[in-house]
N, C-alpha and C. Protein backbone atom coordinates (compact mmCIF):
# COMPACT_ATOMS: atom_id res chain seq x y z
N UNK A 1 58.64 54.24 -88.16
CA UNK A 1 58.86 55.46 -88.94
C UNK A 1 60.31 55.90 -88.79
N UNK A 2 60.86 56.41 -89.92
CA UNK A 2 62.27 56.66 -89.68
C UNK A 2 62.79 58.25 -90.38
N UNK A 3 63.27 58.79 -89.06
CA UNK A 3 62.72 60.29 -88.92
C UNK A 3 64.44 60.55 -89.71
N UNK A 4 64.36 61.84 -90.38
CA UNK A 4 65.82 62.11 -91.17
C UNK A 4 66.01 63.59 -90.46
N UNK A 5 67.38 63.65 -89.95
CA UNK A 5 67.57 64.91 -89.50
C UNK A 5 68.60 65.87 -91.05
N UNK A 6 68.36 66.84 -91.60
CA UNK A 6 68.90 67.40 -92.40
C UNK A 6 70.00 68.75 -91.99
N UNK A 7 71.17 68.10 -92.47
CA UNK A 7 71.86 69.05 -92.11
C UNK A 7 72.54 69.42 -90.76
N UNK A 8 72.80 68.58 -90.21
CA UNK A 8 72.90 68.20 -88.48
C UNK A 8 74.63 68.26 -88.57
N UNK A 9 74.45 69.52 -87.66
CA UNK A 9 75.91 70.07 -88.21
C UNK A 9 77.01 69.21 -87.74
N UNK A 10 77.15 68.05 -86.69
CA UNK A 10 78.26 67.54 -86.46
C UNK A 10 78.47 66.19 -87.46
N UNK A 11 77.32 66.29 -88.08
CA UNK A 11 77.31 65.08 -89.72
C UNK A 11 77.80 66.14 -91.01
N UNK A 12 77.77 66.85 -91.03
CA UNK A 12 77.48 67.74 -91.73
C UNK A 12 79.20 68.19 -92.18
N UNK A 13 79.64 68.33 -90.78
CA UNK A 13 81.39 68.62 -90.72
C UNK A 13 81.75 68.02 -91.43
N UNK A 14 81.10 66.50 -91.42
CA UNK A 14 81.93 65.40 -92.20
C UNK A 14 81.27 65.06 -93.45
N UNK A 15 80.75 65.89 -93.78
CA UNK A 15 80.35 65.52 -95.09
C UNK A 15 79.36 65.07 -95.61
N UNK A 16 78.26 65.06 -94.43
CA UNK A 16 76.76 64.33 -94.48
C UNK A 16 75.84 65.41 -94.25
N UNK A 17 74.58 65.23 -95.49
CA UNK A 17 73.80 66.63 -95.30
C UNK A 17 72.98 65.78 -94.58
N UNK A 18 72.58 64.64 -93.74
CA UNK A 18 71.73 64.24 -93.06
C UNK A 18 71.81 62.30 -92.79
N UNK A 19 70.91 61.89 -92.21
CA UNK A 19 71.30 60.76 -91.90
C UNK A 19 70.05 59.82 -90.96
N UNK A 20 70.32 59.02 -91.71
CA UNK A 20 69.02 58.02 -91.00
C UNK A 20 69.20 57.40 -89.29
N UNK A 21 67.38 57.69 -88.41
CA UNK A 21 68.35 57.43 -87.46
C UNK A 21 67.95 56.06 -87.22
N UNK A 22 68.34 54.79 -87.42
CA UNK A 22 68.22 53.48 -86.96
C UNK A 22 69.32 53.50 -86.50
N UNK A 23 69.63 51.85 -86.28
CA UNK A 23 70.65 51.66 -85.38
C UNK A 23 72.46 51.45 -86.39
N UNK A 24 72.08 51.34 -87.27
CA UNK A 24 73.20 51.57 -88.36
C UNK A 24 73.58 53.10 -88.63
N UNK A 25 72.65 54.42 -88.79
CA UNK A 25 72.36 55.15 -88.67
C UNK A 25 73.49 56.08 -87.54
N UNK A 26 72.50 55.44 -85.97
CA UNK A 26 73.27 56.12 -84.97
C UNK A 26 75.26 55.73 -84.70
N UNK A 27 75.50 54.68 -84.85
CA UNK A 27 76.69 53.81 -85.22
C UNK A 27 77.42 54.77 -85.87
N UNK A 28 77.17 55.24 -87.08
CA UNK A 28 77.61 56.51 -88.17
C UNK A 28 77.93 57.38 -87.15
N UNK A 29 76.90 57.71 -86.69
CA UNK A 29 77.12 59.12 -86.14
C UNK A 29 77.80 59.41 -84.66
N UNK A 30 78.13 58.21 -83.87
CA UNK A 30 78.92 57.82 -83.03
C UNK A 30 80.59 58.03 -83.37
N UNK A 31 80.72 57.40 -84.76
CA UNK A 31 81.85 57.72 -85.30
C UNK A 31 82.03 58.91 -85.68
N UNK A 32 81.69 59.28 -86.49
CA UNK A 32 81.65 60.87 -86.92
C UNK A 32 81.91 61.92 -85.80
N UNK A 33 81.15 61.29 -84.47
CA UNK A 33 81.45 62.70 -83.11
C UNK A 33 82.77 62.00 -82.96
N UNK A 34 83.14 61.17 -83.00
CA UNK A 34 84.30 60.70 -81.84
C UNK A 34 85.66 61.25 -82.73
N UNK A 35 85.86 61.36 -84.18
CA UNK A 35 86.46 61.50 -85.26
C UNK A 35 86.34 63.48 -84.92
N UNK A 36 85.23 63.99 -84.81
CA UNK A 36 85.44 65.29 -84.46
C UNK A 36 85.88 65.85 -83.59
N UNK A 37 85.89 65.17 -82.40
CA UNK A 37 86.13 65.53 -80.90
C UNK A 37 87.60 65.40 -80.98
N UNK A 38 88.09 63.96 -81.70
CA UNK A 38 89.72 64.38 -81.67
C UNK A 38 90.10 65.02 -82.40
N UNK A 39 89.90 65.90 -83.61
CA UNK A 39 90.62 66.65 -84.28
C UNK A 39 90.12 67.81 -83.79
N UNK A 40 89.13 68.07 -82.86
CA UNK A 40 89.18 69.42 -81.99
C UNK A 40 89.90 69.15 -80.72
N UNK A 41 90.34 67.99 -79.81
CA UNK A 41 91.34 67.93 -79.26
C UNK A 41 92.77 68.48 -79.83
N UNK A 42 92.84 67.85 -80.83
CA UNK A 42 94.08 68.19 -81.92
C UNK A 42 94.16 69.52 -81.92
N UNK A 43 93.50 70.40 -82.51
CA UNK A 43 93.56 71.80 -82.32
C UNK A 43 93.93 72.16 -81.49
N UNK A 44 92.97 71.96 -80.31
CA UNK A 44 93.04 72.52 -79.23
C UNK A 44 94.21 72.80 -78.51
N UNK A 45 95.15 71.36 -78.78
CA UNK A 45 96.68 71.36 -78.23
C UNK A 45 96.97 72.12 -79.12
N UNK A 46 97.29 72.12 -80.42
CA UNK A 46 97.98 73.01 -81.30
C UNK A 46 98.00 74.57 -80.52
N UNK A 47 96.27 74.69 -80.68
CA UNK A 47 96.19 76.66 -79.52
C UNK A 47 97.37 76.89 -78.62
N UNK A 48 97.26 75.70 -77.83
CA UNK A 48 97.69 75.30 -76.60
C UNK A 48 99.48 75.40 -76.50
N UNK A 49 99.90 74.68 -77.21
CA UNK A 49 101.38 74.71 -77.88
C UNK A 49 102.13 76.23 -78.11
N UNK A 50 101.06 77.09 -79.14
CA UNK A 50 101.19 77.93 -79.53
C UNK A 50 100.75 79.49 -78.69
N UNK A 51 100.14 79.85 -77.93
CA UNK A 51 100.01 79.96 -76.55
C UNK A 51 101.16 80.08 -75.71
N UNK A 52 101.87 78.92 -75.42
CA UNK A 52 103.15 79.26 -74.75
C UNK A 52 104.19 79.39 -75.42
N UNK A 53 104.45 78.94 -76.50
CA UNK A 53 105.32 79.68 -77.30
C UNK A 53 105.15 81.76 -77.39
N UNK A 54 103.94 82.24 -77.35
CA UNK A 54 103.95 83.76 -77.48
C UNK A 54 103.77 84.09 -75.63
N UNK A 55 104.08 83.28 -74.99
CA UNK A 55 104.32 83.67 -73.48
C UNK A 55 105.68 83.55 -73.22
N UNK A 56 106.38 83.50 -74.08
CA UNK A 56 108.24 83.01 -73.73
C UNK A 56 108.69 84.62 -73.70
N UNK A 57 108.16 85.31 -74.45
CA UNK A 57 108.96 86.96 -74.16
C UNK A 57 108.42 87.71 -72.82
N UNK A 58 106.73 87.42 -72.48
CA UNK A 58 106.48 87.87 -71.41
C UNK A 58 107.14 87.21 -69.55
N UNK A 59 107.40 85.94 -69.80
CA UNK A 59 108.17 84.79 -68.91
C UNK A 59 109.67 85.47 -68.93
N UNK A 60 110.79 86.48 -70.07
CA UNK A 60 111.54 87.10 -70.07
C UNK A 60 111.88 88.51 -69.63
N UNK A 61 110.14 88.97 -69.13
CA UNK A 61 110.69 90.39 -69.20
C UNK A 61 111.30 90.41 -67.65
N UNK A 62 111.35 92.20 -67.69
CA UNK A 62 112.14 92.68 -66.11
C UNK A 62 110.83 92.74 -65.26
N UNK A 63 110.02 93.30 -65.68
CA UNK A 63 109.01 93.30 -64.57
C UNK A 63 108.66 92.21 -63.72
N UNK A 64 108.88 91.74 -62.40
CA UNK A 64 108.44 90.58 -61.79
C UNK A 64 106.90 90.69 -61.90
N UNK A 65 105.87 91.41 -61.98
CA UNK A 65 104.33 91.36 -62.18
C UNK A 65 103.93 90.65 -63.41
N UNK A 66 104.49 91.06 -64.29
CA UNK A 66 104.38 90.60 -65.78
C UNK A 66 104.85 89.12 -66.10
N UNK A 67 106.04 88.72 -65.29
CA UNK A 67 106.28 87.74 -65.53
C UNK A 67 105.50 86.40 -64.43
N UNK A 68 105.38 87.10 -63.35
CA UNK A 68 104.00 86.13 -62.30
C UNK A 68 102.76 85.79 -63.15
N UNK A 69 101.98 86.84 -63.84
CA UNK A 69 100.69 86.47 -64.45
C UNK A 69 101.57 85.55 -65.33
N UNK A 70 102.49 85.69 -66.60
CA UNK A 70 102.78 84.64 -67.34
C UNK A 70 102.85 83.33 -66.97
N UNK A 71 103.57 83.19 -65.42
CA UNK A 71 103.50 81.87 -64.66
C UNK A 71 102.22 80.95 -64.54
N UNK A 72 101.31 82.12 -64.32
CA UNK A 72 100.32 81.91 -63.88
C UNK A 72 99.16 81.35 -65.18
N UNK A 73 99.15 81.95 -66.39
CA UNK A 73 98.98 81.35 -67.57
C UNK A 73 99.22 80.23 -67.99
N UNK A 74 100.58 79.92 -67.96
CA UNK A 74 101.44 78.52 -68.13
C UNK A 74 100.59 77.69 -67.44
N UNK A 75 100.74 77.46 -66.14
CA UNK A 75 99.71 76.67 -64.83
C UNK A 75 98.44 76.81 -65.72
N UNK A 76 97.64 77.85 -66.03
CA UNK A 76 96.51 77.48 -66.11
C UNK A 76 96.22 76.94 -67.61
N UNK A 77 97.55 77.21 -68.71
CA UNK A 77 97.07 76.16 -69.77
C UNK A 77 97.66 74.61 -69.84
N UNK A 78 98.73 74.03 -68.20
CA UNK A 78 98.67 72.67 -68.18
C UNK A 78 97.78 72.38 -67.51
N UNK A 79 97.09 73.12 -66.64
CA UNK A 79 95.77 71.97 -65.79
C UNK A 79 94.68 72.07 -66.82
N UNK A 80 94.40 72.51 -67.78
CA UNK A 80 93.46 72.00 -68.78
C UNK A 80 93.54 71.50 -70.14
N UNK A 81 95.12 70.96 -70.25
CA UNK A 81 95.31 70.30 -71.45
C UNK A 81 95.97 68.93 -71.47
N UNK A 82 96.62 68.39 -72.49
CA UNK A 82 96.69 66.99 -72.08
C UNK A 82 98.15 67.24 -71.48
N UNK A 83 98.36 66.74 -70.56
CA UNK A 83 99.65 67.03 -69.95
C UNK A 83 100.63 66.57 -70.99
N UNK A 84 100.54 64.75 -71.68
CA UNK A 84 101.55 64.18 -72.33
C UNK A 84 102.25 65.41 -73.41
N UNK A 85 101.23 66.24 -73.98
CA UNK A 85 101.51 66.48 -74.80
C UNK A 85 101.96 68.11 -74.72
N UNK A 86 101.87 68.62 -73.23
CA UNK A 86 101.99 70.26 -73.51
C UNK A 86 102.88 70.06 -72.49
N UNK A 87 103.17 69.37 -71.70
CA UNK A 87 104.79 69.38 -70.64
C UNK A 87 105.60 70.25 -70.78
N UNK A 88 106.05 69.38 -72.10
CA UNK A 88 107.54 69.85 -71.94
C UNK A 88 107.56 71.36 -73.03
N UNK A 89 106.73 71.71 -73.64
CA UNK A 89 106.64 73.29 -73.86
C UNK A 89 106.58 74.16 -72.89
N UNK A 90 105.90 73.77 -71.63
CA UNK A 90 105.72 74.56 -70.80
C UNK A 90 107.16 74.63 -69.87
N UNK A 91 107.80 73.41 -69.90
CA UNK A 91 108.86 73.27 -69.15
C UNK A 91 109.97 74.34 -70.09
N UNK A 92 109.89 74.53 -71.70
CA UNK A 92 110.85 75.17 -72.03
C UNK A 92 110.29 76.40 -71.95
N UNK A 93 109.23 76.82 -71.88
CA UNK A 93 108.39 78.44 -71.42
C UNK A 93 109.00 78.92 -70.05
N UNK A 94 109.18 78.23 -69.40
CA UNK A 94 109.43 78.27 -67.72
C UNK A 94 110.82 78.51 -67.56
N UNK A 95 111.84 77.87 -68.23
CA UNK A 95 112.91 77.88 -68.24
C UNK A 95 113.77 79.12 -68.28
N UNK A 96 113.62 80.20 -68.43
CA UNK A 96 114.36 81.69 -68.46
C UNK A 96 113.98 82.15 -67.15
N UNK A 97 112.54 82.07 -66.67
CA UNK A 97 112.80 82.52 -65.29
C UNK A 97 113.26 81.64 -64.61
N UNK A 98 113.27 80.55 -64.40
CA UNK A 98 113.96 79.78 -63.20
C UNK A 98 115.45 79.93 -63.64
N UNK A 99 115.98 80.36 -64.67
CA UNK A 99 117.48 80.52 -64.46
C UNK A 99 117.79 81.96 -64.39
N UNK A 100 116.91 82.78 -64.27
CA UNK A 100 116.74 83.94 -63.69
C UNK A 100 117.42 84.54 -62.57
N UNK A 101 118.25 85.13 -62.02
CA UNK A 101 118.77 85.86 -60.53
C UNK A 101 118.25 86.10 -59.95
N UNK A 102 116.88 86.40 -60.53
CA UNK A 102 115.46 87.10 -59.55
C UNK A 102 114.86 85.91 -58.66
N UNK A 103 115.07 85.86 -57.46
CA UNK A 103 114.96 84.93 -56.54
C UNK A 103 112.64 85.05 -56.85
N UNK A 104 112.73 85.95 -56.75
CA UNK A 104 110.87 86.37 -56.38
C UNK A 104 110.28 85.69 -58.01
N UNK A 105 111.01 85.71 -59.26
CA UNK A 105 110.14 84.99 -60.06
C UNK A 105 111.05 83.70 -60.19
N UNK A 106 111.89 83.14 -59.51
CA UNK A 106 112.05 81.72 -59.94
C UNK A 106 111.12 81.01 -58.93
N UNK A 107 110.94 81.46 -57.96
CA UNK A 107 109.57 81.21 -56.50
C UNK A 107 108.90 80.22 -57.85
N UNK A 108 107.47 80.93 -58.26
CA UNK A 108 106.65 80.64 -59.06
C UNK A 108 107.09 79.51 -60.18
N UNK A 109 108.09 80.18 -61.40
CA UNK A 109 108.36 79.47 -61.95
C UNK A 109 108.97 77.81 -61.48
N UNK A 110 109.61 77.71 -60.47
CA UNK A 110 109.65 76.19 -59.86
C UNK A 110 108.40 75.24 -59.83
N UNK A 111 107.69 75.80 -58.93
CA UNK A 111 106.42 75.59 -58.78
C UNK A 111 105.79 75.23 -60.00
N UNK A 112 105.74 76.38 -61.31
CA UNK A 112 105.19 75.91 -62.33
C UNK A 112 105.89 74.72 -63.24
N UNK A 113 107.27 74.45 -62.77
CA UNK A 113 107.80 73.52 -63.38
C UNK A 113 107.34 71.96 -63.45
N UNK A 114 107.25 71.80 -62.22
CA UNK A 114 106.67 70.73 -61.05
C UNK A 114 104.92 70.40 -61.47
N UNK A 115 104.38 71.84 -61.30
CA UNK A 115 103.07 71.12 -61.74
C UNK A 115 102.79 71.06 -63.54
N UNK A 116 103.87 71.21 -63.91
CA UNK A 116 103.66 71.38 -65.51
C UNK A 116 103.73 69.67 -66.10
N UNK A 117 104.86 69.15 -65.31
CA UNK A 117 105.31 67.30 -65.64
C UNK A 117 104.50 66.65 -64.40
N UNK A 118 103.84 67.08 -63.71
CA UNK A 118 103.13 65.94 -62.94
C UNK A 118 102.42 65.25 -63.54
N UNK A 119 102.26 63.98 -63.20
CA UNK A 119 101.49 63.28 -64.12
C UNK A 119 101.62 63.22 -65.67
N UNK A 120 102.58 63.27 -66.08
CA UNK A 120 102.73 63.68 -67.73
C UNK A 120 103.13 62.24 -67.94
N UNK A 121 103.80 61.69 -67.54
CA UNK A 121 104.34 60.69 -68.35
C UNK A 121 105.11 60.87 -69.62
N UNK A 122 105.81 61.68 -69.65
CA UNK A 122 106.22 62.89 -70.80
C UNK A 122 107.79 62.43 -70.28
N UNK A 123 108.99 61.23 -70.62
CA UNK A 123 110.35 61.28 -70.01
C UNK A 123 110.69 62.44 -70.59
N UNK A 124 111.12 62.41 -71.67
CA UNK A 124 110.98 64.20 -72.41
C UNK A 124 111.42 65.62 -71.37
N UNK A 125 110.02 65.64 -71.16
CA UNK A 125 109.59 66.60 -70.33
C UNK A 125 110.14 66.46 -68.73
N UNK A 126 110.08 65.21 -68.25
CA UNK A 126 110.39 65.11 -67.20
C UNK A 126 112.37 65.66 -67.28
N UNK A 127 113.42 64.95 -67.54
CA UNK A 127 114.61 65.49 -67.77
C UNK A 127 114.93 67.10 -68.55
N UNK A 128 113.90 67.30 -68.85
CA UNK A 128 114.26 68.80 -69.69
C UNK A 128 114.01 69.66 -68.45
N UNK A 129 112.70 69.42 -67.77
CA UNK A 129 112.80 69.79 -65.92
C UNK A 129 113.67 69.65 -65.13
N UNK A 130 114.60 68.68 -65.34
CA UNK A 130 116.08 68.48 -64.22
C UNK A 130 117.28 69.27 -64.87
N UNK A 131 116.89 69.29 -66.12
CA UNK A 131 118.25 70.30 -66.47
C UNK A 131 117.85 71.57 -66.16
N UNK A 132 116.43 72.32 -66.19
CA UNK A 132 116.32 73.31 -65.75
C UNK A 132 116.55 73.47 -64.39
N UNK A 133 116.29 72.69 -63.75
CA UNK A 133 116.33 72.76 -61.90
C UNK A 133 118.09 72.66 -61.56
N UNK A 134 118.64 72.25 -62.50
CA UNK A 134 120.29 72.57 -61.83
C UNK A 134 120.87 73.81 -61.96
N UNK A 135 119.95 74.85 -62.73
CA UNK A 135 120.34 76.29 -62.25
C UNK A 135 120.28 77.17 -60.76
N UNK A 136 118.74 76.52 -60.37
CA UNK A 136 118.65 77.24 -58.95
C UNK A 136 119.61 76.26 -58.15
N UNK A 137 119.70 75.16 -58.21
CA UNK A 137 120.88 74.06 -57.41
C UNK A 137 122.08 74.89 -57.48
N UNK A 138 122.69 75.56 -58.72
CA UNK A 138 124.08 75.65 -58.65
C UNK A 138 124.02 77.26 -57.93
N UNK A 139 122.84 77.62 -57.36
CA UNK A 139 122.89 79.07 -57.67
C UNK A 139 123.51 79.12 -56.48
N UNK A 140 124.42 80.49 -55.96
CA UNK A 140 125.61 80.72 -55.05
C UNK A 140 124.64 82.26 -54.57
N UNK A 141 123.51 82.62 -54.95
CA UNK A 141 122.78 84.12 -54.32
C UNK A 141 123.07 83.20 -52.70
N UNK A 142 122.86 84.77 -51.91
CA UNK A 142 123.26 84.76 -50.41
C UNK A 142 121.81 85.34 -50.07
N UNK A 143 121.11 86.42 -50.66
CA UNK A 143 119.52 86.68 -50.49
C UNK A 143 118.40 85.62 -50.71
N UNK A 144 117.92 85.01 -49.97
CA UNK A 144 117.13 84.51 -50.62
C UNK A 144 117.20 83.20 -51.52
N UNK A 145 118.72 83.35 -51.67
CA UNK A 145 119.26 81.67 -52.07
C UNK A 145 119.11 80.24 -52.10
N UNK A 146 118.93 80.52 -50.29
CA UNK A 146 118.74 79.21 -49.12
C UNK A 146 117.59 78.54 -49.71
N UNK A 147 116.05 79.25 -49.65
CA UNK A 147 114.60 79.50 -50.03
C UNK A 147 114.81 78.35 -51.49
N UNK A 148 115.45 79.39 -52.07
CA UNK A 148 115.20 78.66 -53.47
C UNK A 148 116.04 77.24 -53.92
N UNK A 149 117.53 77.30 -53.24
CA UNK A 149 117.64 75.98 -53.25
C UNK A 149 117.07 74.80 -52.80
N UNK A 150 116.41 75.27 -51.74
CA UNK A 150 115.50 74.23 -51.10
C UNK A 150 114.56 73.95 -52.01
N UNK A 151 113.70 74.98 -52.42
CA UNK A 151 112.72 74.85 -53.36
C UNK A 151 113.24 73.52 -54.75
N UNK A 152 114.34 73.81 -55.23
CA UNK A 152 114.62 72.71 -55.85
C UNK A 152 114.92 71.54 -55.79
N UNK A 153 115.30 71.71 -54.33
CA UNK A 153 115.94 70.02 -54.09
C UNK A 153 114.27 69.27 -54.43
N UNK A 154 113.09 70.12 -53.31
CA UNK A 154 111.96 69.28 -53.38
C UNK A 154 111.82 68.78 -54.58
N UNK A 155 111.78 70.41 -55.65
CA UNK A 155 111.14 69.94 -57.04
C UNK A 155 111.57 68.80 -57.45
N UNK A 156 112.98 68.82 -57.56
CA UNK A 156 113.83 67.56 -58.08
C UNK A 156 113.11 66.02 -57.79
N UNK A 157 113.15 66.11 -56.26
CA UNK A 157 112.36 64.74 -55.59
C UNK A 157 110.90 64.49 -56.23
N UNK A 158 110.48 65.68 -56.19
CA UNK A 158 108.72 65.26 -56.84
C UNK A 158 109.07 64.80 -58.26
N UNK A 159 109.61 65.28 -58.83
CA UNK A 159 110.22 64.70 -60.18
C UNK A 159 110.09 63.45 -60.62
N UNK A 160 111.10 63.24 -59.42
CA UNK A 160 112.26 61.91 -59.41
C UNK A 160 111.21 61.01 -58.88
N UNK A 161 110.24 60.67 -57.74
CA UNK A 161 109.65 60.24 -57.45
C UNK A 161 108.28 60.20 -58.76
N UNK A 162 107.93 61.00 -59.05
CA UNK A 162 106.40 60.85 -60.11
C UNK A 162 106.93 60.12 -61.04
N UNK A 163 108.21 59.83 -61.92
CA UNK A 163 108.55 59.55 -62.95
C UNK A 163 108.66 58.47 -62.60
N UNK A 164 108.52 57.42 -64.25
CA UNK A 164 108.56 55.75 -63.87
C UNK A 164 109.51 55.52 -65.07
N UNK A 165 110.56 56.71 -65.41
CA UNK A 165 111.91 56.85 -66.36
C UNK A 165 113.12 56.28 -65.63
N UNK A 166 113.45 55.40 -65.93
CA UNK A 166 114.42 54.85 -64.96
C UNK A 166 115.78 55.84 -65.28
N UNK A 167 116.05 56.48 -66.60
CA UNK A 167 116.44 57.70 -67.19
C UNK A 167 116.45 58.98 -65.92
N UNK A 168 115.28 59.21 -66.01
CA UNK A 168 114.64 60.50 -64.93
C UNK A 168 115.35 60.53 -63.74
N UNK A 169 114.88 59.01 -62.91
CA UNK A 169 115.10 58.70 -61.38
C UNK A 169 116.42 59.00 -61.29
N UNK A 170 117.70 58.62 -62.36
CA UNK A 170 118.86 58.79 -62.39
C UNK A 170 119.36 60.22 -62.35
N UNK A 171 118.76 60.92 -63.48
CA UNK A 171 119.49 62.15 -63.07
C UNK A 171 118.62 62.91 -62.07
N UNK A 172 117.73 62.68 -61.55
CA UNK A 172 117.27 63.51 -60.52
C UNK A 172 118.09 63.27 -59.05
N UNK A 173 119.08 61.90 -59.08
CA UNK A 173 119.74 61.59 -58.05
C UNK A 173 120.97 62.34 -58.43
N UNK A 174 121.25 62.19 -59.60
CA UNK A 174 122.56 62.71 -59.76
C UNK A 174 122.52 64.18 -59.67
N UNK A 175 121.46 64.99 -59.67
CA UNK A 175 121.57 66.46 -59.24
C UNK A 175 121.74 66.58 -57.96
N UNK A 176 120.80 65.76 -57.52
CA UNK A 176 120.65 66.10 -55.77
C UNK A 176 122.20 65.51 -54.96
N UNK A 177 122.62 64.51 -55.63
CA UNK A 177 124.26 63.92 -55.08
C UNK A 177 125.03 64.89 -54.97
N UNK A 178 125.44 65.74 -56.52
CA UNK A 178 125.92 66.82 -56.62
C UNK A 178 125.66 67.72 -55.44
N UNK A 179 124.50 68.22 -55.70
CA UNK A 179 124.44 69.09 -54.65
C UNK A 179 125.02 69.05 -53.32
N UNK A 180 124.49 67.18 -52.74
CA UNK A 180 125.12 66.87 -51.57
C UNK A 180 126.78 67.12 -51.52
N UNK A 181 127.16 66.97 -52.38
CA UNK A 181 128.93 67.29 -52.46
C UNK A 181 129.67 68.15 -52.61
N UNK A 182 128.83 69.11 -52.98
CA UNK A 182 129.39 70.49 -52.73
C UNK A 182 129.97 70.89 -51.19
N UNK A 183 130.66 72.04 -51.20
CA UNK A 183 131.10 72.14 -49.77
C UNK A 183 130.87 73.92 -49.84
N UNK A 184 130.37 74.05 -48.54
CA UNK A 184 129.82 75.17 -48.09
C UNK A 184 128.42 75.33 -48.26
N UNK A 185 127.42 74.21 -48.50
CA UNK A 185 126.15 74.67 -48.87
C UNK A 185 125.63 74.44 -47.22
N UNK A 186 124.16 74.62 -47.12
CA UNK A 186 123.50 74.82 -45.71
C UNK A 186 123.06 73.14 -45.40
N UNK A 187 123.52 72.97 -44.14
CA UNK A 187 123.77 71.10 -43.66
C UNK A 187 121.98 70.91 -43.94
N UNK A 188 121.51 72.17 -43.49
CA UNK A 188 119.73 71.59 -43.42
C UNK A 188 119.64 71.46 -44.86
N UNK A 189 119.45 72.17 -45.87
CA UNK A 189 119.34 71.45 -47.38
C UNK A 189 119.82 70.04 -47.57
N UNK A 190 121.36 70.32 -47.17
CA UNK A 190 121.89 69.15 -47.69
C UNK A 190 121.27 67.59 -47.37
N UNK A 191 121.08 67.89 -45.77
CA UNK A 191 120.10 66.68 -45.40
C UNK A 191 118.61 66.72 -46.23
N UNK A 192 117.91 67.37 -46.29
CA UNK A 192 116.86 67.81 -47.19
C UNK A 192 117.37 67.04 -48.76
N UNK A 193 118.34 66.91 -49.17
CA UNK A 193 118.85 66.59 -50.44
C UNK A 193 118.92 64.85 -50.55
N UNK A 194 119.62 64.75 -49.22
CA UNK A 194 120.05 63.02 -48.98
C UNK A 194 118.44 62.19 -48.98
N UNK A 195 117.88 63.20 -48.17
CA UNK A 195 116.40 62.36 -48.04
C UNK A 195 115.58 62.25 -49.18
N UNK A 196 115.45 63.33 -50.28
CA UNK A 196 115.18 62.96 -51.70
C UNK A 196 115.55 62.02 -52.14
N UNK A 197 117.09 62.14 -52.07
CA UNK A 197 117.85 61.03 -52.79
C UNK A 197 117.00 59.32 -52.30
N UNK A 198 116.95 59.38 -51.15
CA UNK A 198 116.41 58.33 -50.53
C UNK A 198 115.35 57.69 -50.84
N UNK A 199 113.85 58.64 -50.84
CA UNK A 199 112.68 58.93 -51.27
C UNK A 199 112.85 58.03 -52.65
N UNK A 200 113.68 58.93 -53.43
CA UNK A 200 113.28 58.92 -55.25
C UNK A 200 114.21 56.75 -55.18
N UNK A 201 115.03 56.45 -54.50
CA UNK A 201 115.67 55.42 -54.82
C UNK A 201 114.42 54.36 -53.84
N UNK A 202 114.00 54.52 -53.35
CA UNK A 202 112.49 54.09 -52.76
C UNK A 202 111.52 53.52 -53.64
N UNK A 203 111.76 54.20 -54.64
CA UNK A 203 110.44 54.09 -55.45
C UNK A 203 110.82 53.18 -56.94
N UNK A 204 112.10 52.69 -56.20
CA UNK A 204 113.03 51.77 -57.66
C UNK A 204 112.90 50.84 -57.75
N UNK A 205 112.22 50.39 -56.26
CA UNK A 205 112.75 48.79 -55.78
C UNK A 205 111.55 47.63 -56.25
């Protein structure tokens, strides 16, 4: 006996008021979900895209509270989307506070930089992250400075190390070199810097 479902709304999307279920039948309708699921993936990034694009003025304001939850948004729309594809939006969302003066929201924003390209496979994304990270590198604050340069050298290394951009590995050395060559920065970073450098050229061979 061959039972007809009418109107079965994920056939239905596509254009079928119903459908036989044998094994030709289910085949159809295998396709039909898999054909829906990615163009609601599709969307979904689109939301997703668009989302951090209307978080770029709140990631700008003065309030450090306002701009933490925004951090905190960002983070929570890359751990549930496809990384390849929402990276490097998030990396340009992120980007005003980490070149920020405000030592207390570039904290976060680093952090969100780092977990925004992990795992992305996004070269893109990965270098649009090293040009952002040579702001807190070049930064000369005496409060709170130390903290955050450090904070970048790591980021840089996690970078430089996750990426398989032979592009990436390069300038993530060439920030951290820089850095090493500066004169007057703190010897503990700087060693902190050499050993990145080390780390990320580790992972070349």
């Amino acid at each position: 006996m061959i039972h007809r479902f009418k109107n079965f709304p994920l056939i239905y999307v596509n254009g079928f008021d119903g459908m036989e279920v044998n094994s030709g039948g289910l085949n159809a309708l295998h396709s039909n979900v898999a054909v829906l699921h990615e163009n609601l993936e599709k969307r979904m990034t689109y939301v997703k895209l668009k989302a951090l694009e209307m978080l770029e003025e709140p990631l700008r304001a003065g309030q450090v509270p306002v701009r933490d939850v925004a951090v905190d948004v960002v983070n929570n729309i890359v751990n549930s989307a496809d990384r390849g594809a929402i990276s490097l939006a998030a990396v340009h969302a992120l980007g005003e506070p980490v070149r920020s003066g405000n030592n207390g929201v570039r904290i976060p924003a680093i952090n969100g930089i780092v977990n925004a390209v992990r795992g992305s496979h996004n070269e893109a994304a990965y270098l649009a992250a090293l040009d952002t990270l040579s702001a807190p590198l070049d930064s000369s604050a005496l409060i709170g400075g130390m903290e955050v340069r450090m904070m970048a050298v790591v980021a840089v290394e996690r970078i430089g190390v996750d990426s398989s951009a032979t592009a990436a590995k390069a300038r993530a050395m060439g920030l951290l070199q820089a850095y090493v060559n500066k004169g007057g920065w703190e010897p503990e970073a700087k060693r902190r810097a050499e050993e990145a450098i080390a780390a990320i050229q580790g992972t070349m061979k």
